[in-house]
Every structure is written in C-alpha cells, then in structure tokens.
N, C-alpha and C. Protein backbone atom coordinates (compact mmCIF):
# COMPACT_ATOMS: atom_id res chain seq x y z
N UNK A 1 113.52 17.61 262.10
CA UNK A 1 114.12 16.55 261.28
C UNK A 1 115.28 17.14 260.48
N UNK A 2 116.22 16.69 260.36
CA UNK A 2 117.82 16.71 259.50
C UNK A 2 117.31 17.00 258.49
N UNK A 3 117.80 17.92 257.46
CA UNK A 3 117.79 17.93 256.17
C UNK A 3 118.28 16.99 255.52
N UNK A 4 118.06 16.16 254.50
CA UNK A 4 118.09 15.28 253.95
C UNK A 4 119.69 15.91 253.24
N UNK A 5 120.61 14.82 252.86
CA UNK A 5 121.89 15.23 252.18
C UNK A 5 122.31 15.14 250.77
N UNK A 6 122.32 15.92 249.80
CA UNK A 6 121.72 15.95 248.54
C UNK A 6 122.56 15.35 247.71
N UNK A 7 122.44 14.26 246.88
CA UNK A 7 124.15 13.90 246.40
C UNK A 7 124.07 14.61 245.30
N UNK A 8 125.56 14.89 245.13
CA UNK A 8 126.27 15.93 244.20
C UNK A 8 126.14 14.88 242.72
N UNK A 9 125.97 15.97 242.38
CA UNK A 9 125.73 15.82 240.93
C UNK A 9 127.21 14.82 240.10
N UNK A 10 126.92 14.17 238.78
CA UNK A 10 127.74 13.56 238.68
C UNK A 10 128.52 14.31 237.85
N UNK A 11 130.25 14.70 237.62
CA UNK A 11 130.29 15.45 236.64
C UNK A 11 130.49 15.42 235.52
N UNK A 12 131.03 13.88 235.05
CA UNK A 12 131.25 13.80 234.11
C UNK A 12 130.17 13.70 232.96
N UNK A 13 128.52 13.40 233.34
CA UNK A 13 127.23 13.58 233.00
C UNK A 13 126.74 15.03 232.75
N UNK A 14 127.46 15.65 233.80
CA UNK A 14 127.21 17.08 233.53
C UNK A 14 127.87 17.66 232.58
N UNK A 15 129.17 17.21 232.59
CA UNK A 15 129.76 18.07 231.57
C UNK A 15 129.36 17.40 229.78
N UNK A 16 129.28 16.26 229.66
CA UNK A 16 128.24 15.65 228.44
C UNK A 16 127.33 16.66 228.34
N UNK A 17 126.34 16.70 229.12
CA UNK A 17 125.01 17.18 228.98
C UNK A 17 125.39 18.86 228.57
N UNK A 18 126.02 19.79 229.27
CA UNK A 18 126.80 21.07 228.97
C UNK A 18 127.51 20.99 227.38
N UNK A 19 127.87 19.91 226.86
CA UNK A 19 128.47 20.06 225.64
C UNK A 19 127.70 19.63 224.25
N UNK A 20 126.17 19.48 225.17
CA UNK A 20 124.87 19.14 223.72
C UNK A 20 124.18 17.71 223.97
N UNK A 21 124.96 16.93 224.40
CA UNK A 21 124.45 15.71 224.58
C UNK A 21 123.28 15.64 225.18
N UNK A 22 121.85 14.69 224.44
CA UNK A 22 120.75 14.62 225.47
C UNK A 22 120.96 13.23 226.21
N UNK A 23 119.77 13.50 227.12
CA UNK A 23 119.80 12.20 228.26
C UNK A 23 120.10 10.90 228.12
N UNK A 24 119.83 10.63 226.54
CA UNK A 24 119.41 9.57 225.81
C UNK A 24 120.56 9.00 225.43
N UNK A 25 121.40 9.87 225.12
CA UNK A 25 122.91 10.03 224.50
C UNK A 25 123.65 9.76 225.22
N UNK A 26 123.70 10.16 226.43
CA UNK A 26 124.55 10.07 227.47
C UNK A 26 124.40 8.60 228.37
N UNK A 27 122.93 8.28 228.63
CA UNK A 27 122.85 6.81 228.82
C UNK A 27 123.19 5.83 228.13
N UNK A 28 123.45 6.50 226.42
CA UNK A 28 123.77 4.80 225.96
C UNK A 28 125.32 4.80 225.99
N UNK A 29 126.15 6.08 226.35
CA UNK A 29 127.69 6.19 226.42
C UNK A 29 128.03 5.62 227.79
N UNK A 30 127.58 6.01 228.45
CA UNK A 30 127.33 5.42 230.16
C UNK A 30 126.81 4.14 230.50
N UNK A 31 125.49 3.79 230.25
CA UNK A 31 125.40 2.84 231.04
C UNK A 31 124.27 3.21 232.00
N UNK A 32 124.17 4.43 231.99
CA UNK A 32 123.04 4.48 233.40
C UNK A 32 121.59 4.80 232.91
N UNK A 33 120.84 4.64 234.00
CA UNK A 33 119.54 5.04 233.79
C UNK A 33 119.22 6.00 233.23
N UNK A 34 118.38 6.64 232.39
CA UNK A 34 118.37 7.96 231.98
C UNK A 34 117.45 9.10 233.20
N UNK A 35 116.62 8.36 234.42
CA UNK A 35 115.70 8.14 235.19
C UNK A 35 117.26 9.48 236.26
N UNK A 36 117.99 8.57 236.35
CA UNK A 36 119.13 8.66 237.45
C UNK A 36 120.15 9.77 236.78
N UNK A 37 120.42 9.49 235.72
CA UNK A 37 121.01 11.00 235.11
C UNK A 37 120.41 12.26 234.95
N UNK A 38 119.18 12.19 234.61
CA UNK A 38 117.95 13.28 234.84
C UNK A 38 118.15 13.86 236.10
N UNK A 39 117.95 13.13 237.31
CA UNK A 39 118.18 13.99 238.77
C UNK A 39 119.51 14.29 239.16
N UNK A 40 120.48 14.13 238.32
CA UNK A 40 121.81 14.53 238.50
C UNK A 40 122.11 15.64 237.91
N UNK A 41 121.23 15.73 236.76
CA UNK A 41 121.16 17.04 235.56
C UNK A 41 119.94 18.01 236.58
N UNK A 42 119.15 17.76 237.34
CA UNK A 42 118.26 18.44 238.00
C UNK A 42 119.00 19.19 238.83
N UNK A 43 119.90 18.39 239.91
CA UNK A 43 120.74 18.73 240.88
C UNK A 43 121.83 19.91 240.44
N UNK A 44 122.44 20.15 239.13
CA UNK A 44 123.33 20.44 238.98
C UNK A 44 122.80 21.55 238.38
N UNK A 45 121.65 21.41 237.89
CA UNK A 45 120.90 23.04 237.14
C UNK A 45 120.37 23.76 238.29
N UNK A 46 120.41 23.54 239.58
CA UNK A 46 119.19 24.24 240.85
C UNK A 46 120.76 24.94 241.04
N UNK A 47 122.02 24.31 241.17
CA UNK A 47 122.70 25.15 241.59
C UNK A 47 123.57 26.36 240.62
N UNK A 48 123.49 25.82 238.72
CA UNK A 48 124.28 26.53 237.77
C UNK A 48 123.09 26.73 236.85
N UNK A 49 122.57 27.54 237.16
CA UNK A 49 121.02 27.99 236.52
C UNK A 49 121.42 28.18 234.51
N UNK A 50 122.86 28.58 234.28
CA UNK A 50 123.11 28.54 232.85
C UNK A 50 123.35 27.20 232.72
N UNK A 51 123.17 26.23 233.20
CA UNK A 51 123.29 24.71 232.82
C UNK A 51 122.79 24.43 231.72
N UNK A 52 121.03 24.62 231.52
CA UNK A 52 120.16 24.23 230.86
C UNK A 52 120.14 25.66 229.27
N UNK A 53 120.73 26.64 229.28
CA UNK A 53 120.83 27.50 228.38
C UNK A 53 122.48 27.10 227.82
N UNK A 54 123.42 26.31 228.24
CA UNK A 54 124.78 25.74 227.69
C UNK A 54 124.35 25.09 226.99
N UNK A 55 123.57 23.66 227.02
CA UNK A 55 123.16 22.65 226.36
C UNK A 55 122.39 23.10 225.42
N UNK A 56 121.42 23.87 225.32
CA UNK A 56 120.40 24.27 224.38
C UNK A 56 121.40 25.00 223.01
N UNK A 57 122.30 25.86 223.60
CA UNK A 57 122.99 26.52 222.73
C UNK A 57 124.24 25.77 222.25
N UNK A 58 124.68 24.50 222.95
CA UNK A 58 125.80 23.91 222.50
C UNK A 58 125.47 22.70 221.17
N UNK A 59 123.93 22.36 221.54
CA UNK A 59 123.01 20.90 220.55
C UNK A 59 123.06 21.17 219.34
N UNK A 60 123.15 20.40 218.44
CA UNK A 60 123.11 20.23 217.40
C UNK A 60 122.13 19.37 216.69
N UNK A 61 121.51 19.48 215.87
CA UNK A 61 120.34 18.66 215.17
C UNK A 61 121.31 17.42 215.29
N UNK A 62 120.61 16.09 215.81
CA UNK A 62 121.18 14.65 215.37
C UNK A 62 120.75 14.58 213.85
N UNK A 63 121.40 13.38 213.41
CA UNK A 63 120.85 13.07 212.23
C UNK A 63 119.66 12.59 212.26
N UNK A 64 119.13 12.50 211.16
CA UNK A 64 117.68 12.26 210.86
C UNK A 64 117.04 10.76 211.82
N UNK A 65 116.09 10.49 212.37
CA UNK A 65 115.48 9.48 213.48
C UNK A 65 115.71 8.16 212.11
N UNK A 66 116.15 7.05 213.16
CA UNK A 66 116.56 5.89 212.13
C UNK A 66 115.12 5.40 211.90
N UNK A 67 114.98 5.12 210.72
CA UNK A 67 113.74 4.70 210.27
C UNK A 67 114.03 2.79 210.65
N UNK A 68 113.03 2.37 211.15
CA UNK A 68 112.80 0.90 211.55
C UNK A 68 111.34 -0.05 211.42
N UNK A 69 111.64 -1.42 210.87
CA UNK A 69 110.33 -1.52 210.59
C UNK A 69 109.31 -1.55 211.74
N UNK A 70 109.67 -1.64 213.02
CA UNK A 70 108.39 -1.34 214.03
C UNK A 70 107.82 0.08 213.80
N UNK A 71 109.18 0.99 213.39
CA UNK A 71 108.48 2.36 213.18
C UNK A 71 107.57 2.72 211.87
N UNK A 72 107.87 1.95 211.03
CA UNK A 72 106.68 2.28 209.86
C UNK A 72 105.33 1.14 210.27
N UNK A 73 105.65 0.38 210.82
CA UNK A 73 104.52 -0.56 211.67
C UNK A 73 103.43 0.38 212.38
N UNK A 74 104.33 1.25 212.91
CA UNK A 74 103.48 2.27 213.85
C UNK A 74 102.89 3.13 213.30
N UNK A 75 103.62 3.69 211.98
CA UNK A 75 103.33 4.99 211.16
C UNK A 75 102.18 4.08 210.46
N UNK A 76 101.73 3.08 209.86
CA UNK A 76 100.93 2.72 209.55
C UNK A 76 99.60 2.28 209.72
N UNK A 77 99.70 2.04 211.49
CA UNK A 77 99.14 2.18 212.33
C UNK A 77 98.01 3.14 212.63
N UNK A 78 98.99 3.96 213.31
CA UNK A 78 98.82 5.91 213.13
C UNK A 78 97.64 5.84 212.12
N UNK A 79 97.90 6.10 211.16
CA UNK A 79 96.98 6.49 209.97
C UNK A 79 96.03 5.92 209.29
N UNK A 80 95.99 4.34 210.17
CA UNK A 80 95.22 3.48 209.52
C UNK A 80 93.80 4.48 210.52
N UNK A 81 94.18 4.16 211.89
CA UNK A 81 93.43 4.76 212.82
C UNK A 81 92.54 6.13 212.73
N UNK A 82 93.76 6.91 211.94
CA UNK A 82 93.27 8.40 211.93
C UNK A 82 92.23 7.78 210.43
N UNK A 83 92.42 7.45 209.87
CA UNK A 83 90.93 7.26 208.56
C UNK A 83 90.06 6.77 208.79
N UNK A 84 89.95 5.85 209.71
CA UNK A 84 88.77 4.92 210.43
C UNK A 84 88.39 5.86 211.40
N UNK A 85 89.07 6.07 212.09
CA UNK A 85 87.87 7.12 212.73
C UNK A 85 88.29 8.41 212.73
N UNK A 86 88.93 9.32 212.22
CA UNK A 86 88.95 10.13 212.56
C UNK A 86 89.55 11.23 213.59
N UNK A 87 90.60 10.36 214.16
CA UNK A 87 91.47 10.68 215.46
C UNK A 87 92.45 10.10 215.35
N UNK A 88 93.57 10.95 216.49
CA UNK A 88 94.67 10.55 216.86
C UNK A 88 94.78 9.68 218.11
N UNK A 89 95.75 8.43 217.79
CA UNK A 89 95.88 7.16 219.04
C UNK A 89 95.80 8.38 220.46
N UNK A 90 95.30 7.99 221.68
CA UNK A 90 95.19 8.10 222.87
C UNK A 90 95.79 7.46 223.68
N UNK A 91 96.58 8.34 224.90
CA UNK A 91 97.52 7.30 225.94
C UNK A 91 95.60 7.00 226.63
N UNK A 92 94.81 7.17 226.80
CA UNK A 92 94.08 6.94 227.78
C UNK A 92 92.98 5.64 227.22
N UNK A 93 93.49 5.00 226.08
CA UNK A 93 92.89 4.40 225.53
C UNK A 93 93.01 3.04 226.48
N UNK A 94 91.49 1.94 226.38
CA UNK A 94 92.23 0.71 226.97
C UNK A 94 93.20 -0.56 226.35
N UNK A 95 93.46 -0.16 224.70
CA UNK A 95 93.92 -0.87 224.00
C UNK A 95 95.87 -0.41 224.17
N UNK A 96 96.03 -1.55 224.69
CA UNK A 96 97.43 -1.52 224.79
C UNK A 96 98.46 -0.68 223.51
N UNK A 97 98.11 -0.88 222.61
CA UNK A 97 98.43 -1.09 221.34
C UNK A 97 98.26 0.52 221.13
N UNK A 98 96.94 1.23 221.37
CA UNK A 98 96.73 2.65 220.96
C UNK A 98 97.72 3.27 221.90
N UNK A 99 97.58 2.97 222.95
CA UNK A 99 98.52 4.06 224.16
C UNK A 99 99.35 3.66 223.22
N UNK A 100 100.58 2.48 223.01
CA UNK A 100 101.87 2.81 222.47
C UNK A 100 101.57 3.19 220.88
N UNK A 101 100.76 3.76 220.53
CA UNK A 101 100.26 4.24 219.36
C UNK A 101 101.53 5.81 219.66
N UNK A 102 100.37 6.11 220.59
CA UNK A 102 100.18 7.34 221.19
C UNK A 102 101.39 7.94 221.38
N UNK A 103 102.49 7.02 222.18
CA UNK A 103 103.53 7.38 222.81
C UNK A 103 104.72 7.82 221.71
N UNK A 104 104.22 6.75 220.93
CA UNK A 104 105.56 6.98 219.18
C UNK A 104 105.25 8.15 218.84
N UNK A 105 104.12 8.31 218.53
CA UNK A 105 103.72 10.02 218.03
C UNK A 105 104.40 10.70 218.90
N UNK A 106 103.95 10.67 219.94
CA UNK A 106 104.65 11.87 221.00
C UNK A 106 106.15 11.80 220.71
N UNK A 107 106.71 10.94 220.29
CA UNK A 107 108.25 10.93 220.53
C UNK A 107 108.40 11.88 218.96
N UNK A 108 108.12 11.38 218.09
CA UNK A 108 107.96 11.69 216.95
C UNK A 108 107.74 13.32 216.38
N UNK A 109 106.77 14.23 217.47
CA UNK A 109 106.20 15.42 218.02
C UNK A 109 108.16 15.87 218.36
N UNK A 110 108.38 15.05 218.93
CA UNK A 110 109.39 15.94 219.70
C UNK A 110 111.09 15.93 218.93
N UNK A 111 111.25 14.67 217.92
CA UNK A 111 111.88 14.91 216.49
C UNK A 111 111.45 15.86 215.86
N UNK A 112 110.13 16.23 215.42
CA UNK A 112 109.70 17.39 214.07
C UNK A 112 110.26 18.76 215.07
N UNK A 113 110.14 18.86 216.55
CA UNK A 113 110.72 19.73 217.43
C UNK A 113 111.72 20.31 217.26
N UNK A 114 112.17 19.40 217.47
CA UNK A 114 113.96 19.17 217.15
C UNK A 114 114.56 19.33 215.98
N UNK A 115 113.86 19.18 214.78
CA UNK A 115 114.31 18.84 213.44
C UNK A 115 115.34 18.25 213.13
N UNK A 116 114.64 16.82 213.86
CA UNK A 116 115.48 15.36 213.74
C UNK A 116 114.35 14.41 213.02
N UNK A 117 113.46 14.76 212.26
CA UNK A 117 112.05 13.73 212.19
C UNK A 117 112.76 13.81 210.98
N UNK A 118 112.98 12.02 210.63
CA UNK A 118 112.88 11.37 209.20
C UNK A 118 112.15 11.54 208.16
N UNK A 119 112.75 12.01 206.72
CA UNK A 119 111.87 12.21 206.06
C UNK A 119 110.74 11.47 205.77
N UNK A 120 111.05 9.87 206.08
CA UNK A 120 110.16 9.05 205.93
C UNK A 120 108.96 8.70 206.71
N UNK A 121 108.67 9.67 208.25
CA UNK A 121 108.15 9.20 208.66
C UNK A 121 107.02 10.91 208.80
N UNK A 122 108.15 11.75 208.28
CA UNK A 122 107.36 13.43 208.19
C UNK A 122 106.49 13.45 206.89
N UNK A 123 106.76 12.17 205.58
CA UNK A 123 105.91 12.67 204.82
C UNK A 123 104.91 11.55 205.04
N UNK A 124 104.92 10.48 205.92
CA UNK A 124 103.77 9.92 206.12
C UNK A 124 102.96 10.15 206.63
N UNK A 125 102.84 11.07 207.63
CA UNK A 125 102.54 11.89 208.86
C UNK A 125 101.72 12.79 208.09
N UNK A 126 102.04 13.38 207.19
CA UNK A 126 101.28 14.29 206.47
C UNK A 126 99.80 13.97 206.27
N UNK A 127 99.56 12.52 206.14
CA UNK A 127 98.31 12.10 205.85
C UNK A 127 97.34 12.57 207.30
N UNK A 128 97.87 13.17 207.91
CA UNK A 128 97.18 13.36 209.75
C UNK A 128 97.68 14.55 209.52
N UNK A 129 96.44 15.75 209.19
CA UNK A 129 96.34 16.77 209.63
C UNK A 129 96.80 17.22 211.07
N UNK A 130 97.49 18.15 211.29
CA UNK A 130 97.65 18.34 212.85
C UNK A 130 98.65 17.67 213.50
N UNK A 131 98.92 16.90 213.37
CA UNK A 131 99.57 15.77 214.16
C UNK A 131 101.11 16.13 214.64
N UNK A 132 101.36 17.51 214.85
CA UNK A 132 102.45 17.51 215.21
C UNK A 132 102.40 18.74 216.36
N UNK A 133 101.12 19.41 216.31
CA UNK A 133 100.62 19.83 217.01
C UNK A 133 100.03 18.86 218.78
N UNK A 134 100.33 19.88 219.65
CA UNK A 134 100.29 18.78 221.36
C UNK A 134 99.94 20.05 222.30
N UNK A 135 99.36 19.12 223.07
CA UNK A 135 99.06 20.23 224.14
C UNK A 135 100.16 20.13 225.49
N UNK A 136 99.81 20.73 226.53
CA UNK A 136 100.49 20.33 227.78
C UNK A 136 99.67 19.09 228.13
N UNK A 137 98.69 18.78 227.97
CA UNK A 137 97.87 18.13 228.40
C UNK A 137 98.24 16.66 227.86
N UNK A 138 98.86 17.00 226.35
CA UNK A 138 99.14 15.29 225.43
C UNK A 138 100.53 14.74 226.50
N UNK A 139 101.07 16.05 226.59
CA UNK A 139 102.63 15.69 227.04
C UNK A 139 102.68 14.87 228.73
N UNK A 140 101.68 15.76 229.25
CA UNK A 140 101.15 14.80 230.59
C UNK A 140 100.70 13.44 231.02
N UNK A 141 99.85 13.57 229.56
CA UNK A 141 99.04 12.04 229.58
C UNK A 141 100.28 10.85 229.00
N UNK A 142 100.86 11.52 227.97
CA UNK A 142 102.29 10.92 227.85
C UNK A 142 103.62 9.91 228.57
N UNK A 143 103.33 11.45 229.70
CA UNK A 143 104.41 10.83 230.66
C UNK A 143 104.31 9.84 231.67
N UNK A 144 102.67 10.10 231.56
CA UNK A 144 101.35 8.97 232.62
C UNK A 144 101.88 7.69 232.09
N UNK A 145 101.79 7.11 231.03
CA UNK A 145 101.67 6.04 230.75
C UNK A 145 102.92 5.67 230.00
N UNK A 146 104.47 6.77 230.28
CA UNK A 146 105.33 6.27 230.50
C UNK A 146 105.69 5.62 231.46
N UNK A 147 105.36 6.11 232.53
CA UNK A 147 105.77 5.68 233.83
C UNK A 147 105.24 4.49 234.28
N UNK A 148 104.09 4.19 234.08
CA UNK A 148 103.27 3.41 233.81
C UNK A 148 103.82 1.33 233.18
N UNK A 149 104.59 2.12 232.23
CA UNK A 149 105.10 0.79 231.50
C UNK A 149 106.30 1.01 231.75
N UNK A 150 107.09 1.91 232.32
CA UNK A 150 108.34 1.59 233.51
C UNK A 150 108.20 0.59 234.87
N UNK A 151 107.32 1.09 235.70
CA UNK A 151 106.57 0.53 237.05
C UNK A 151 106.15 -1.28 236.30
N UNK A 152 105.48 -0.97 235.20
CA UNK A 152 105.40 -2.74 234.55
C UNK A 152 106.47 -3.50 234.16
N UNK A 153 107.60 -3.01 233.51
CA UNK A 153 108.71 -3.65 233.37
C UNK A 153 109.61 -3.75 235.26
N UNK A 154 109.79 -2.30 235.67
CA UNK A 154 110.19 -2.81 237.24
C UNK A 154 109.50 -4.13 237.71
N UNK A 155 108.19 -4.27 237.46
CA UNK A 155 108.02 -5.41 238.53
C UNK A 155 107.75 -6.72 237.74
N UNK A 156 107.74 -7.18 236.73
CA UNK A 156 108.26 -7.87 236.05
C UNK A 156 109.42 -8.31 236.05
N UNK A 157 110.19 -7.22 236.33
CA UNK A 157 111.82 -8.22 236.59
C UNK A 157 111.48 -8.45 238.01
N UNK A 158 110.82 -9.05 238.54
CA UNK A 158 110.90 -9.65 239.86
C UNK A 158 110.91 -8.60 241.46
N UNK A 159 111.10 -7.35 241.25
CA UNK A 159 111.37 -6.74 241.89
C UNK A 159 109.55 -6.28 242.87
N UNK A 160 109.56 -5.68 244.60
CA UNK A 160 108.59 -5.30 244.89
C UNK A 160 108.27 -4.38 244.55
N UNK A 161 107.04 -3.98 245.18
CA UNK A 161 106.56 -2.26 244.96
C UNK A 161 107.70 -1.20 245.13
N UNK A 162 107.96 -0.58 244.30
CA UNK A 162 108.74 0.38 244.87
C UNK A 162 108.22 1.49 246.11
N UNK A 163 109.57 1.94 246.64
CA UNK A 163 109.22 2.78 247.88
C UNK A 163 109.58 4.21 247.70
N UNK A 164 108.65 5.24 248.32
CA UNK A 164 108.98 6.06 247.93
C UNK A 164 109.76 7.11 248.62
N UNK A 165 110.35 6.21 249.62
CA UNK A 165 111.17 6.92 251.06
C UNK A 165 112.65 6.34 251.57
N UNK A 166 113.62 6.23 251.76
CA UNK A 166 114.64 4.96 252.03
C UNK A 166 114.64 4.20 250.97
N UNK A 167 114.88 4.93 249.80
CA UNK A 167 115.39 3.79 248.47
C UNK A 167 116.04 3.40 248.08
N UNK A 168 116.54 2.07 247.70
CA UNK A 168 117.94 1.69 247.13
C UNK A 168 118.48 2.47 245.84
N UNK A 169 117.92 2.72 244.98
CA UNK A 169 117.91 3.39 243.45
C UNK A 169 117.21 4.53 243.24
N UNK A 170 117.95 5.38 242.38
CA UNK A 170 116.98 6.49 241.80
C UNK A 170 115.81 5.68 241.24
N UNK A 171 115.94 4.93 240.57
CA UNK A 171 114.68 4.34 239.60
C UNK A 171 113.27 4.10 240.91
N UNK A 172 113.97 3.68 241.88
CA UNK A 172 112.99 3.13 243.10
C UNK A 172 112.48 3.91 243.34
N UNK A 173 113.11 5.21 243.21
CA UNK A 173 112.70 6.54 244.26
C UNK A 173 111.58 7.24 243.14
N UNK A 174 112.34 7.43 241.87
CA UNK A 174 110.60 8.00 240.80
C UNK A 174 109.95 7.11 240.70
N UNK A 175 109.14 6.04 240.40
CA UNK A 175 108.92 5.21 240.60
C UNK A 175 107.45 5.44 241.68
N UNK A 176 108.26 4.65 242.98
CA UNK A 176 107.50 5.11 243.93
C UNK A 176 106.94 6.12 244.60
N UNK A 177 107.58 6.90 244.18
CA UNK A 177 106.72 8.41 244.21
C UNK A 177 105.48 8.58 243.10
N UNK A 178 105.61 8.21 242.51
CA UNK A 178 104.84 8.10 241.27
C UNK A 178 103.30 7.22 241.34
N UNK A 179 104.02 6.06 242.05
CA UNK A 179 103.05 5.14 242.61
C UNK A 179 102.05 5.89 243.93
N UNK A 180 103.00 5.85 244.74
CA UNK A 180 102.70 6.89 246.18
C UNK A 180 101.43 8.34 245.69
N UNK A 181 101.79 9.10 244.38
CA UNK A 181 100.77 9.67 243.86
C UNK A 181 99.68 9.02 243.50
N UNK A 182 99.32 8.12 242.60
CA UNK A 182 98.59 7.54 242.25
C UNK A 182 97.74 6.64 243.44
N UNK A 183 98.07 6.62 244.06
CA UNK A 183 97.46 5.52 245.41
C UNK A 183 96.51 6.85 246.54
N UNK A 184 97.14 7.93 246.57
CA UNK A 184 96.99 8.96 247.10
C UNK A 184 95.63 9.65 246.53
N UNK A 185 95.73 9.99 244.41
CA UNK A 185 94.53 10.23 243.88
C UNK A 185 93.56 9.09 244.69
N UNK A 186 93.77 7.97 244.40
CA UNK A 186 92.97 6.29 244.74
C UNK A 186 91.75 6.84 245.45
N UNK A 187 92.71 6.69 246.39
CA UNK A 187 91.46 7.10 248.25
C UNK A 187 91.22 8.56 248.47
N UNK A 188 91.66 9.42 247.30
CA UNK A 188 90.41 10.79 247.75
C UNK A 188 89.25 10.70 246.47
N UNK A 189 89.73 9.67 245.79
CA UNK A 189 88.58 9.52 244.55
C UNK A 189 88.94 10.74 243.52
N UNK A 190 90.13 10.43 243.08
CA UNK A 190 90.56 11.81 242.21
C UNK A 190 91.26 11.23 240.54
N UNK A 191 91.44 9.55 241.09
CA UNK A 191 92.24 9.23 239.95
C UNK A 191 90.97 8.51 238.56
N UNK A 192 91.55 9.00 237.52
CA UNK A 192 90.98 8.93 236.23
C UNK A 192 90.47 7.48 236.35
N UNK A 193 89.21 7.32 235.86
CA UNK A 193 88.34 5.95 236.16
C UNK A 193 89.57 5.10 234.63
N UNK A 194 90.02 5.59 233.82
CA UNK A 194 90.14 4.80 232.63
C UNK A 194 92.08 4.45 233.73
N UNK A 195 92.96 5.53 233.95
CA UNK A 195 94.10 5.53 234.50
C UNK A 195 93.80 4.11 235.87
N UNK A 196 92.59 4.30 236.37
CA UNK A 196 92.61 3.19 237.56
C UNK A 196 92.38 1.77 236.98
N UNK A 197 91.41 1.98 235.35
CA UNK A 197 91.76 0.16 235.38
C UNK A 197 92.94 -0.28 234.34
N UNK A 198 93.82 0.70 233.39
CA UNK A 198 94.59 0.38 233.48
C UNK A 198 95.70 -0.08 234.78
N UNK A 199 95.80 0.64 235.64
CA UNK A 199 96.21 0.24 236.82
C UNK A 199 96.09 -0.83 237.31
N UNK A 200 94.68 -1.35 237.53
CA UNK A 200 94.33 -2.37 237.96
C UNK A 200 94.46 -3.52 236.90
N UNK A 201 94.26 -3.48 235.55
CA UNK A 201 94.55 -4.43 234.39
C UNK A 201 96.08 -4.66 234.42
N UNK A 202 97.08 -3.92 234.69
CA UNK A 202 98.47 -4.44 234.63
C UNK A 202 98.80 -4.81 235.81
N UNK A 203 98.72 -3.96 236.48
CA UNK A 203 99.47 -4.20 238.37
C UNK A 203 98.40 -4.50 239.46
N UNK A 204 97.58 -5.81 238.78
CA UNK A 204 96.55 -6.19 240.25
C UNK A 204 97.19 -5.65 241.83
N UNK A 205 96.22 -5.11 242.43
CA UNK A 205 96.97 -5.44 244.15
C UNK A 205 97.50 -3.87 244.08
C-alpha cells in the first residue's frame, strides 16, 4: 500500500505558534479549529524538533484568566461539592454537571501552571486543599470527556458518525478515531462500565 501523503504544515500557524502563541490564540486570530491547527503544529514539530522548545521559550504569561460569572458559578460549585463530601468533581461522574465540574478545574490546573490563574479564582480555590495538584491519570480522564462533548456537539449539528479513514476534515478524522477506539475497547470488553453509559446516555446507537 502507498504511503499515505502528509500535508505540509501550515506556515503561517507555525510561525504564530514559534513566536509564543498557544493553540487557543491562534484559533481565535484564524478562524480554524484548534483540533486542525494542533496536527499542523504536530506535523511541523516531527520534522523541526526545536519547534516545541521556540514556543516554550518565546511565551509569555497572558494576563490573568478573565473572571466570568459562569466561572465563579463553577468555583462555587467546586467547593460547595468539596464540603459536602469531601472530594474533587470527577470527569467519570454520571452527573453532567460534575464532569463539567471537573473539566473547569482541569483548565484552571493548567492557568495556576502557567501562572495565568486569576486572583479571584486562586484564592477561592484555596478552600480545596490540593486542588491544583493532577495526575496523568486526571489529565486522561480529562481529555476522555473532552472529546466526548466534541463528538456531542459534532453530531448535534446534524452531521453522521464520523469516519476514521477517507475524511473530509481534520475534526472528522480525531473524532473518529477516537470513536473507532472506543467501539474497539466495546467488543473486547475493555471500555469503562461508567465511560460506556455515558456513551450510551448521549450518543444512543
């Protein structure tokens, strides 16, 4: 079989991304997916391995994370949770509401990272021992049930299953690979009993 033909990276994304800009930054200057700039920034670091050490050393702290009232909604949330019982929100939870508990923290984890976390939301946070502390394991379950409520908004806008072979879009192509994993755990009996009925609670079929 042909080697597949790799498209070249985009450069004007590259050179953003080389001068500090994150993914995030660059999609809202652009226009594009952040999904689709990611594998362009992938493509372009396999071949300029100082790609990813330019950007690190070129970034600059953003200013402080805009404080918003969904975000003190959440921060209030957060902590109502952690006093009642005793824990931090869970992506593996079945309450809609805790996973995106879960997910703000994580983002939040990765501001105090950065030392971009609002003062307003670092001294509320304080009331949660730990909480800025993550494992590989939070960051996984994370990305689970990002993808997750990507694949729910994809097919919500009307669109089919994505495919994970002959795709129209980058978005189609993670996506369905993603799916293609998950269908794969399915039928060797490998996927997380709580991950399968979320599965099955959002995306019957």
């Amino acid at each position: 079989m042909p080697e597949q033909k790799r498209t070249a990276p985009h450069p004007e994304w590259v050179q953003m991304y080389r001068q500090g800009l994150t993914t995030t930054q660059i999609a809202a200057t652009t226009g594009a997916a952040q999904s689709t700039i990611r594998y362009h920034l992938a493509i372009a670091a396999a071949t300029e391995p100082s790609l990813r050490n330019d950007h690190r050393n070129t970034a600059r702290p953003t200013p402080s994370t805009r404080v918003t009232a969904e975000g003190l909604q959440n921060l209030h949330d957060a902590i109502a949770l952690y006093r009642a019982e005793g824990r931090l929100p869970s992506t593996k939870s079945t309450s809609a509401r805790e996973r995106a508990l879960a997910m703000w923290l994580t983002r939040r984890r990765q501001d105090h990272d950065q030392g971009t976390l609002s003062p307003t939301y670092r001294n509320g946070l304080q009331d949660i021992p730990g909480w800025e502390q993550r494992t590989r394991k939070d960051d996984d379950e994370a990305r689970w049930s990002q993808r997750l409520q990507e694949l729910t908004g994809y097919m919500a806008a009307g669109n089919n299953w994505p495919r994970h072979k002959k795709t129209d879009t980058e978005e189609e192509r993670v996506l369905g690979i993603w799916l293609h994993i998950q269908r794969m755990k399915y039928r060797r009996n490998e996927l997380d009993q709580d991950k399968e009925t979320q599965l099955n609670t959002l995306l019957p079929g």
